[in-house]
PDB file of N, CA and C in Angstrom:
ATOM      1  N   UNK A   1       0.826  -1.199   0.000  1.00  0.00           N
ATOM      2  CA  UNK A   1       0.000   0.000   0.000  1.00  0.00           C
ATOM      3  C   UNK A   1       0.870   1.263   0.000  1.00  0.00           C
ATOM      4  N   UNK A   2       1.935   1.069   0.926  1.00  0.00           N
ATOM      5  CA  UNK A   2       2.925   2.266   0.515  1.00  0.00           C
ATOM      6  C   UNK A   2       3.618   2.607  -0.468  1.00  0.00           C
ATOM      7  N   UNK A   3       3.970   1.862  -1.326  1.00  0.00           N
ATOM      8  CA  UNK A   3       4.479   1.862  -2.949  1.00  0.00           C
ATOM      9  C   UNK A   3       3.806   2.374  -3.604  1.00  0.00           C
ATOM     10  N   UNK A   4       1.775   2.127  -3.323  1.00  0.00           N
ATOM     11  CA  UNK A   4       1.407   2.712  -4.099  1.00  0.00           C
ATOM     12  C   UNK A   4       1.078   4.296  -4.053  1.00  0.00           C
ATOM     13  N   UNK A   5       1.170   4.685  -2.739  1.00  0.00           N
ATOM     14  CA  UNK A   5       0.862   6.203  -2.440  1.00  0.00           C
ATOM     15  C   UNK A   5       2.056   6.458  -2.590  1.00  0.00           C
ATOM     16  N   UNK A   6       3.105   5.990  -2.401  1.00  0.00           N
ATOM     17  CA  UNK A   6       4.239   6.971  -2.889  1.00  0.00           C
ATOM     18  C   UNK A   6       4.712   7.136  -4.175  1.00  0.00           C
ATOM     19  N   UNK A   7       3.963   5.863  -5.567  1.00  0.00           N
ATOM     20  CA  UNK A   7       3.725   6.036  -6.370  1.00  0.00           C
ATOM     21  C   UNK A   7       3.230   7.546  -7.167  1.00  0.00           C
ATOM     22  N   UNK A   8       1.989   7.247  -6.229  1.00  0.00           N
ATOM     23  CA  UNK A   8       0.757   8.254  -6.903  1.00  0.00           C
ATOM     24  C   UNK A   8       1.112   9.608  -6.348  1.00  0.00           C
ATOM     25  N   UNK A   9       2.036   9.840  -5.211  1.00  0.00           N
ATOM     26  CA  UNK A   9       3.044  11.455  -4.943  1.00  0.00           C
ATOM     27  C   UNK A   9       3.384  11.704  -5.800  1.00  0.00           C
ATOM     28  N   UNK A  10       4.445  10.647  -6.295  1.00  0.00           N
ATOM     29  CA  UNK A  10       5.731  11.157  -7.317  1.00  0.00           C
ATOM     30  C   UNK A  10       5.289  11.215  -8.850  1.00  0.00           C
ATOM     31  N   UNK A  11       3.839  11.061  -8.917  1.00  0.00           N
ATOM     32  CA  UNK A  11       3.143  10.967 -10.388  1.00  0.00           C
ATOM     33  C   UNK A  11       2.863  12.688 -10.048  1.00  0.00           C
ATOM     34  N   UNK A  12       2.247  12.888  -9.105  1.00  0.00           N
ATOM     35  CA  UNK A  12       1.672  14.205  -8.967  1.00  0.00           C
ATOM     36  C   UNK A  12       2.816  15.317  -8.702  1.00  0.00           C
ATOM     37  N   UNK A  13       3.588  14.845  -8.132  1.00  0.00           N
ATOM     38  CA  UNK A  13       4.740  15.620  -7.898  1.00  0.00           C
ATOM     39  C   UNK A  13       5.389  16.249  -9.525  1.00  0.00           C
ATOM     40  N   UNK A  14       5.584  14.958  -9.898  1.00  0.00           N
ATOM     41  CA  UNK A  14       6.113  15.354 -11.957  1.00  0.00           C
ATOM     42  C   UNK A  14       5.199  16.389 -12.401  1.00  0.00           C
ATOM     43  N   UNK A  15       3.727  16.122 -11.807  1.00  0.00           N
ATOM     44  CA  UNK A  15       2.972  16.491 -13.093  1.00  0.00           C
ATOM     45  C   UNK A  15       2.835  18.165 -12.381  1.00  0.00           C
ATOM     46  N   UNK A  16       3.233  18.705 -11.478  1.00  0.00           N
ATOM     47  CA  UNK A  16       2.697  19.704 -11.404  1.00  0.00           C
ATOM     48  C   UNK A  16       4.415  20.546 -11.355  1.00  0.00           C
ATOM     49  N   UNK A  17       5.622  20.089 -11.755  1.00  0.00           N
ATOM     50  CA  UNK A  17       6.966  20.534 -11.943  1.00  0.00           C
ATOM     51  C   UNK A  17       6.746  20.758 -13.561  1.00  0.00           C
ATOM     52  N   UNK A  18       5.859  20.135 -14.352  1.00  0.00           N
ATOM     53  CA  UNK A  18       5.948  20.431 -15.560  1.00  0.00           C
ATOM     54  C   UNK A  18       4.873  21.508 -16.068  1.00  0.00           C
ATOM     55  N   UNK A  19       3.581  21.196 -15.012  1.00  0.00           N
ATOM     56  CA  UNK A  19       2.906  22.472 -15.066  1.00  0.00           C
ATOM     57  C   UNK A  19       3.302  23.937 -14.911  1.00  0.00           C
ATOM     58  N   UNK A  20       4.381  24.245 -13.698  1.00  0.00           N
ATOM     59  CA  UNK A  20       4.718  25.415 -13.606  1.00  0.00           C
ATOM     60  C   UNK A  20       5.601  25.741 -14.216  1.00  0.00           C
ATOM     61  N   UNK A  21       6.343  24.739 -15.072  1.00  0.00           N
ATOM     62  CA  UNK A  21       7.339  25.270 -16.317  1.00  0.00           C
ATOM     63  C   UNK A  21       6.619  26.094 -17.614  1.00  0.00           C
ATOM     64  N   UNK A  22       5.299  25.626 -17.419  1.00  0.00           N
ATOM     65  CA  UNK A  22       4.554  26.069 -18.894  1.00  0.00           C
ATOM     66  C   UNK A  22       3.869  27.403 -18.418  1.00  0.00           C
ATOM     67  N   UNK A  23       3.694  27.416 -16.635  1.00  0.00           N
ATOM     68  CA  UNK A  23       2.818  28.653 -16.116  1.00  0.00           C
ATOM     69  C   UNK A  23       3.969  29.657 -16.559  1.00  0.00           C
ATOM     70  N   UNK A  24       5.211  29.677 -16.207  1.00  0.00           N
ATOM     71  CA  UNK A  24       6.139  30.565 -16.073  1.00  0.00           C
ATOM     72  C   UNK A  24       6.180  31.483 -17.365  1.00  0.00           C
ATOM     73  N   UNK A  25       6.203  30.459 -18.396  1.00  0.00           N
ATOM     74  CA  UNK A  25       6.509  30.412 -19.804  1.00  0.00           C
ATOM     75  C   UNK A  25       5.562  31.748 -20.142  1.00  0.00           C
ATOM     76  N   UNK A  26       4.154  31.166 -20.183  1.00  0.00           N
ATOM     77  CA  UNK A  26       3.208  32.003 -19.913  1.00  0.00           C
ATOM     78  C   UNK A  26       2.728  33.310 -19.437  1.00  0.00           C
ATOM     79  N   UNK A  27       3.599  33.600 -17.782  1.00  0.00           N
ATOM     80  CA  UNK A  27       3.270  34.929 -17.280  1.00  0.00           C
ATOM     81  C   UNK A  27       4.745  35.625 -17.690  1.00  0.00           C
ATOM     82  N   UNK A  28       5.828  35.031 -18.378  1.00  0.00           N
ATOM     83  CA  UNK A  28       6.846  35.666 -19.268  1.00  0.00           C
ATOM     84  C   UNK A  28       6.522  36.238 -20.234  1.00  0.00           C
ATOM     85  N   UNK A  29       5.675  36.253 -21.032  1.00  0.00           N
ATOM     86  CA  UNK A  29       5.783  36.356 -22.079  1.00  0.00           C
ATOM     87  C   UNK A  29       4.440  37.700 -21.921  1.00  0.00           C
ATOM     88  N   UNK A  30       3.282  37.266 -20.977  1.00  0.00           N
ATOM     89  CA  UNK A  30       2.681  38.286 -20.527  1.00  0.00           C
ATOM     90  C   UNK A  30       3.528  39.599 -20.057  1.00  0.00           C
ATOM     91  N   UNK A  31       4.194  39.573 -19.389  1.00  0.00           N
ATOM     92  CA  UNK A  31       4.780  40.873 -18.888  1.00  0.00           C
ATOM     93  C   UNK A  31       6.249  41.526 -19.650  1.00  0.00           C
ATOM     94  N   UNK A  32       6.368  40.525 -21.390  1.00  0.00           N
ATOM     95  CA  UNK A  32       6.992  41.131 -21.847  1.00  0.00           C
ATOM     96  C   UNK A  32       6.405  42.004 -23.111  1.00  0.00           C
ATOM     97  N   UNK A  33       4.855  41.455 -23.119  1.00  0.00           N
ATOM     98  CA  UNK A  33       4.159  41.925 -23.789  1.00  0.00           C
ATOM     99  C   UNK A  33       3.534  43.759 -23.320  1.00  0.00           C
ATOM    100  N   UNK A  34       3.745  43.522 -21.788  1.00  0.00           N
ATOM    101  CA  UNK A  34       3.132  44.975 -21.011  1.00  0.00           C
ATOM    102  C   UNK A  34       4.358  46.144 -21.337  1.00  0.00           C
ATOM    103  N   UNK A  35       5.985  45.170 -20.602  1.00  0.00           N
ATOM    104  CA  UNK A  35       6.748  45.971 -21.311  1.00  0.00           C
ATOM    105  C   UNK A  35       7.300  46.580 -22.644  1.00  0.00           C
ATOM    106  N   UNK A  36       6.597  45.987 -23.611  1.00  0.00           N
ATOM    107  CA  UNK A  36       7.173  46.015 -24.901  1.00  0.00           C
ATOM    108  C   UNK A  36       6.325  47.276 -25.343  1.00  0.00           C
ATOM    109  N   UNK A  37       4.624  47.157 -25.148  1.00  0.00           N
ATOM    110  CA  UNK A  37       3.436  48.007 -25.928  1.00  0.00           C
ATOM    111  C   UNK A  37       2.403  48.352 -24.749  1.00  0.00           C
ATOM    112  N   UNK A  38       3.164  47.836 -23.279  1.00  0.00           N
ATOM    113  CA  UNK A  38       2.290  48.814 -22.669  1.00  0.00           C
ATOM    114  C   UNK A  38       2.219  50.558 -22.397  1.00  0.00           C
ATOM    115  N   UNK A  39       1.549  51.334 -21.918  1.00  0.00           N
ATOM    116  CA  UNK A  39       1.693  52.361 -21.777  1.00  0.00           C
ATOM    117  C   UNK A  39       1.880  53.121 -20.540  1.00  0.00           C
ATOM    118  N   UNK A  40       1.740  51.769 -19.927  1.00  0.00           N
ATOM    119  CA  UNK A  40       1.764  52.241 -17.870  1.00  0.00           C
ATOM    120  C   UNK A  40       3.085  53.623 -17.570  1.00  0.00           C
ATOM    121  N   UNK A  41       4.282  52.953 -18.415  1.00  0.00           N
ATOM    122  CA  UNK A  41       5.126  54.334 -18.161  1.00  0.00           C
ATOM    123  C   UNK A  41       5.371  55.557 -18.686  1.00  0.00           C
ATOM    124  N   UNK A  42       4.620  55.199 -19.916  1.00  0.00           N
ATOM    125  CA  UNK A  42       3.952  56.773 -20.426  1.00  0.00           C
ATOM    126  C   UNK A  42       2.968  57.276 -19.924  1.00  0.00           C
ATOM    127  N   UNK A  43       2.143  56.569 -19.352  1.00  0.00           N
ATOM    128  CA  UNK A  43       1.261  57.246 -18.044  1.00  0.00           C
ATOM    129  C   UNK A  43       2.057  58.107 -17.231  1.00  0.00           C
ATOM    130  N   UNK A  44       2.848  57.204 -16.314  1.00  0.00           N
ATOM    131  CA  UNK A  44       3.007  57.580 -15.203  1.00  0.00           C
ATOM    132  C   UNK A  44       4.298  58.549 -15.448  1.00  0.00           C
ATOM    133  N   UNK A  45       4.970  58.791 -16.713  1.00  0.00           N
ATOM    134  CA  UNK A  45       5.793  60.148 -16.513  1.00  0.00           C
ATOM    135  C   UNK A  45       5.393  61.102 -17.631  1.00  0.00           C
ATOM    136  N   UNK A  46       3.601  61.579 -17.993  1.00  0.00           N
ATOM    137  CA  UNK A  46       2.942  62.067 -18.320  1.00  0.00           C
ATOM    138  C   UNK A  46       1.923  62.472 -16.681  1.00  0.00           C
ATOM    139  N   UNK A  47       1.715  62.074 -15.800  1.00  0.00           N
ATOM    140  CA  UNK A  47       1.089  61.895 -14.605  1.00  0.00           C
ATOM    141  C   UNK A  47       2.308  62.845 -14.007  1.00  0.00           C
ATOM    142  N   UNK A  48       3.439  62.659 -13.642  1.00  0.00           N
ATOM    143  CA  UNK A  48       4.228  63.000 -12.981  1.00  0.00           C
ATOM    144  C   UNK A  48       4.744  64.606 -13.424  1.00  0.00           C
ATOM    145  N   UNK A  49       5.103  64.307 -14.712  1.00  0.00           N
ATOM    146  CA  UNK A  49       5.833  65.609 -15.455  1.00  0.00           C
ATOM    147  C   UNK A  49       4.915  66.993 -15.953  1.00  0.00           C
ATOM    148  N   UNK A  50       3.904  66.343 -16.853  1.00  0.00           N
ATOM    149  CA  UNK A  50       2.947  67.228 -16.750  1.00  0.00           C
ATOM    150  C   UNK A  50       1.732  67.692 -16.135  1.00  0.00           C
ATOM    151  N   UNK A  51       1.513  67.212 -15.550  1.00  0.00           N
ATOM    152  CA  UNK A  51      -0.041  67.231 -14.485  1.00  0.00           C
ATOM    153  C   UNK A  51       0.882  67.609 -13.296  1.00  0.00           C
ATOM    154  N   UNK A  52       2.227  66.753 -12.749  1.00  0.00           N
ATOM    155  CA  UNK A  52       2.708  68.020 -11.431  1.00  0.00           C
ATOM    156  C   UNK A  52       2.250  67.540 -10.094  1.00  0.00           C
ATOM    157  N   UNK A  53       2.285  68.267  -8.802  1.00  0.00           N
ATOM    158  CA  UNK A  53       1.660  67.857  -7.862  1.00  0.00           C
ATOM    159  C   UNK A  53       0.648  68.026  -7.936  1.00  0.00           C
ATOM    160  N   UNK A  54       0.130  66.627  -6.186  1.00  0.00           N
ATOM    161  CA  UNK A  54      -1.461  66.613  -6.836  1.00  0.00           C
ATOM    162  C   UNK A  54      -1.206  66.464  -5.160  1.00  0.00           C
ATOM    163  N   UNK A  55      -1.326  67.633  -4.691  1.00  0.00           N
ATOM    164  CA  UNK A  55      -1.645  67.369  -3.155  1.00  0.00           C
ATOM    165  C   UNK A  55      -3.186  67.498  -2.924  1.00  0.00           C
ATOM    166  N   UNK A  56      -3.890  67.361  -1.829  1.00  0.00           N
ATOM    167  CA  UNK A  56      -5.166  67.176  -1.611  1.00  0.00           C
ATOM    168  C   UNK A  56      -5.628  68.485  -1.364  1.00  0.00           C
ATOM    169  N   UNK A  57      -6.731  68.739  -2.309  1.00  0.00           N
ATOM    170  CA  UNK A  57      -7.717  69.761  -2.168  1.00  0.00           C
ATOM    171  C   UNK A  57      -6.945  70.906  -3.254  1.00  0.00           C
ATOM    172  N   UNK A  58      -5.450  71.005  -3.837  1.00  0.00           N
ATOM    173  CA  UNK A  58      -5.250  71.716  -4.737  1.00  0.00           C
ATOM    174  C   UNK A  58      -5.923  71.374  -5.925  1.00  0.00           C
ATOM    175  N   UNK A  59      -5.179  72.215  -6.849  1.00  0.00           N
ATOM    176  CA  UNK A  59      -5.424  72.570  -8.896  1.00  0.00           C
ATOM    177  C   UNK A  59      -5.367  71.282  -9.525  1.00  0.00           C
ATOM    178  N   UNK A  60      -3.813  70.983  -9.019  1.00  0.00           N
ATOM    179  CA  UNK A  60      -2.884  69.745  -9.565  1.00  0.00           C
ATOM    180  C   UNK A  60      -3.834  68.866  -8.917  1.00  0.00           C
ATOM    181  N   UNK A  61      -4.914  68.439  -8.117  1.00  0.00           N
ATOM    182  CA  UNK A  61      -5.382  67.139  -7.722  1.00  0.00           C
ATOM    183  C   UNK A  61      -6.687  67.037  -8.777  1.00  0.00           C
ATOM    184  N   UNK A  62      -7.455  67.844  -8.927  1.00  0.00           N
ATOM    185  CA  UNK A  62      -8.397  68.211 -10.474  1.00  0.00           C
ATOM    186  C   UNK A  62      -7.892  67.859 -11.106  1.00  0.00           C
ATOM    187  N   UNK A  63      -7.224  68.519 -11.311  1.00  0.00           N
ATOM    188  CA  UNK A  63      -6.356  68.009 -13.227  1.00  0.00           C
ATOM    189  C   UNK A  63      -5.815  66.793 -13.325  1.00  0.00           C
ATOM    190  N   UNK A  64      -5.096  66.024 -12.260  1.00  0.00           N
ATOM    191  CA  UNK A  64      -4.699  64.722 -11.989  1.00  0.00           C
ATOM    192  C   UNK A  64      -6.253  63.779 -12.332  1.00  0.00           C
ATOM    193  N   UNK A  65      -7.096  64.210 -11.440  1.00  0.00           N
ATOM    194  CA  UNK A  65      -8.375  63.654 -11.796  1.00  0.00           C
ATOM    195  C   UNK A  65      -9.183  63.381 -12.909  1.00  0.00           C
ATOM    196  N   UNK A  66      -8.783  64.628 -13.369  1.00  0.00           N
ATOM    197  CA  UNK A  66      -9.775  64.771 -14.999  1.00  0.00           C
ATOM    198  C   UNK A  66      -8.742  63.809 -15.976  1.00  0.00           C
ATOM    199  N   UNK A  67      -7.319  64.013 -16.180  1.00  0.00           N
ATOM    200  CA  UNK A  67      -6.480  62.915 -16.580  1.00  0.00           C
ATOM    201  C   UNK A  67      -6.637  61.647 -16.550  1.00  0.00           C
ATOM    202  N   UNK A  68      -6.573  61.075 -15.465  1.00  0.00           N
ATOM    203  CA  UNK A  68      -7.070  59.842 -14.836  1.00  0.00           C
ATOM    204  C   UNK A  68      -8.217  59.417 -15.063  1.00  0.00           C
ATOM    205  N   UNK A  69      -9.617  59.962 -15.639  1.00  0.00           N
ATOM    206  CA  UNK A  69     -10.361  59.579 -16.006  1.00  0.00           C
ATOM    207  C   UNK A  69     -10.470  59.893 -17.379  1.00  0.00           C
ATOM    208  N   UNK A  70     -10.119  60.530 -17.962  1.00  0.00           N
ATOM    209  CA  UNK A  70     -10.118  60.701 -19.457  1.00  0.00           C
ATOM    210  C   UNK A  70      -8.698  59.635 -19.695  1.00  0.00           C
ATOM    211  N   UNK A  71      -7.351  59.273 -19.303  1.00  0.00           N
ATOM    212  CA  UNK A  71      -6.901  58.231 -19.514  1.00  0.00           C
ATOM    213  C   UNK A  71      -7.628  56.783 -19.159  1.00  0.00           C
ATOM    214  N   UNK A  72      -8.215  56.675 -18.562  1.00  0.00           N
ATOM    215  CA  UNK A  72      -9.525  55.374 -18.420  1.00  0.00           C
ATOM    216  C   UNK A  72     -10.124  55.617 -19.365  1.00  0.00           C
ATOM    217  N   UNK A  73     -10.801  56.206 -19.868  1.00  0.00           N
ATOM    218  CA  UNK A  73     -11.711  56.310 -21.361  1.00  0.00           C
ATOM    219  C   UNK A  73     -11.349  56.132 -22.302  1.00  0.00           C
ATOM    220  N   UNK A  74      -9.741  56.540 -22.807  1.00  0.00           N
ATOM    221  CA  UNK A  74      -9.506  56.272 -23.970  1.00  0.00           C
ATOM    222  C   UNK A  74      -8.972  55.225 -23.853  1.00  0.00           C
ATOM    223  N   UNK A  75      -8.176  54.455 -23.127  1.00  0.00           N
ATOM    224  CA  UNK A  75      -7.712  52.867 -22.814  1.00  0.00           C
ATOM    225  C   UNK A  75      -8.910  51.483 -23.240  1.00  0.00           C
ATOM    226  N   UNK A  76     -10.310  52.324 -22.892  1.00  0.00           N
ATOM    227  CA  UNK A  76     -11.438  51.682 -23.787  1.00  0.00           C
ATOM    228  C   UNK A  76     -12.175  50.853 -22.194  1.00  0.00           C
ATOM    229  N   UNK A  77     -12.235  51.836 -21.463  1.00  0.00           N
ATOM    230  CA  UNK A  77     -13.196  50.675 -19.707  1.00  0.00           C
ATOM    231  C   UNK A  77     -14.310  51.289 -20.231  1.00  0.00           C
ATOM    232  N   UNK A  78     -14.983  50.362 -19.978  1.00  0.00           N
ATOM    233  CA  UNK A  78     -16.768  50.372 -20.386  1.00  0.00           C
ATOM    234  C   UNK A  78     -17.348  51.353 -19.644  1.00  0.00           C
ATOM    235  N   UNK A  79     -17.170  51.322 -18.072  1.00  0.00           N
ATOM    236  CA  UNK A  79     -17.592  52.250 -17.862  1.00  0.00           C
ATOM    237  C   UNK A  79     -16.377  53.232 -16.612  1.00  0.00           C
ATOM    238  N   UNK A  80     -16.512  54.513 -16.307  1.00  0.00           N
ATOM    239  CA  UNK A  80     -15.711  55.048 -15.534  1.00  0.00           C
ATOM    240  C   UNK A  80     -16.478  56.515 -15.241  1.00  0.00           C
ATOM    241  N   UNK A  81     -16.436  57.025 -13.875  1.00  0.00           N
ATOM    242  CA  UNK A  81     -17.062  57.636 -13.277  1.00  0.00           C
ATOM    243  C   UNK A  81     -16.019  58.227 -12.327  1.00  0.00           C
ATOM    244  N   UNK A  82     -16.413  59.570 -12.054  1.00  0.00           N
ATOM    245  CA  UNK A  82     -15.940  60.438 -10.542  1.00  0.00           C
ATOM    246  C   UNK A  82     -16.329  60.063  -9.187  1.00  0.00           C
ATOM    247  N   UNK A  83     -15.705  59.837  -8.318  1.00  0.00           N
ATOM    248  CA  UNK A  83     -16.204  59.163  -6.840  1.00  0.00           C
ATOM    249  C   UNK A  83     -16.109  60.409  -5.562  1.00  0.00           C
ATOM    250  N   UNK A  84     -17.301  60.906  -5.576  1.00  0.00           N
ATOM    251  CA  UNK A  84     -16.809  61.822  -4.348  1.00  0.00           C
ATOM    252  C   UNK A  84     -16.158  61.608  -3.177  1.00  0.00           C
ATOM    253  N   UNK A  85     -14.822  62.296  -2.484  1.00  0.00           N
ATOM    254  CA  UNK A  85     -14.391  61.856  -1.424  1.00  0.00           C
ATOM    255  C   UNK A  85     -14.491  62.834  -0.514  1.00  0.00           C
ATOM    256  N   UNK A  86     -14.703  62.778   0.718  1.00  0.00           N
ATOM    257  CA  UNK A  86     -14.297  63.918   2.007  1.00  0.00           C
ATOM    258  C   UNK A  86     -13.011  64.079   2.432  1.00  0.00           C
TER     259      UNK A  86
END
């Protein structure tokens, strides 16, 4: 009986060393795809450089805002909205 559960480990053991070779493969190729044609860092030194500080309750936190949601719109989110905060 022990041959066979230590069988049926080392079956499961293989099979999930070959699974995460193919996961890897996978979220590689994803995040060379973000770096290659994403735009996250043209965001964020378009966010930074031109929009400026965005301390709370100033100019720069509006305009950060209106950015931030007009960059959600054209990225193509179905829907996107202003959230009032206190």
């Amino acid at each position: 009986m022990r041959k066979i559960v230590f069988c049926f480990l080392a079956f499961l053991s293989i099979g999930t060393v070959y699974s995460q070779g193919d996961d890897s493969v996978i979220i590689k190729s994803i995040a060379n795809e973000i770096l290659v044609n994403g735009k996250a860092y043209d965001n964020l030194r378009y966010l930074t450089k031109q929009v400026g500080a965005r301390l709370s309750g100033s100019a720069g936190m509006v305009k950060a805002e209106q950015w931030g949601l007009n960059a959600i719109k054209q990225a193509g989110a179905d829907k996107s909205w202003m959230q009032e905060c206190l």
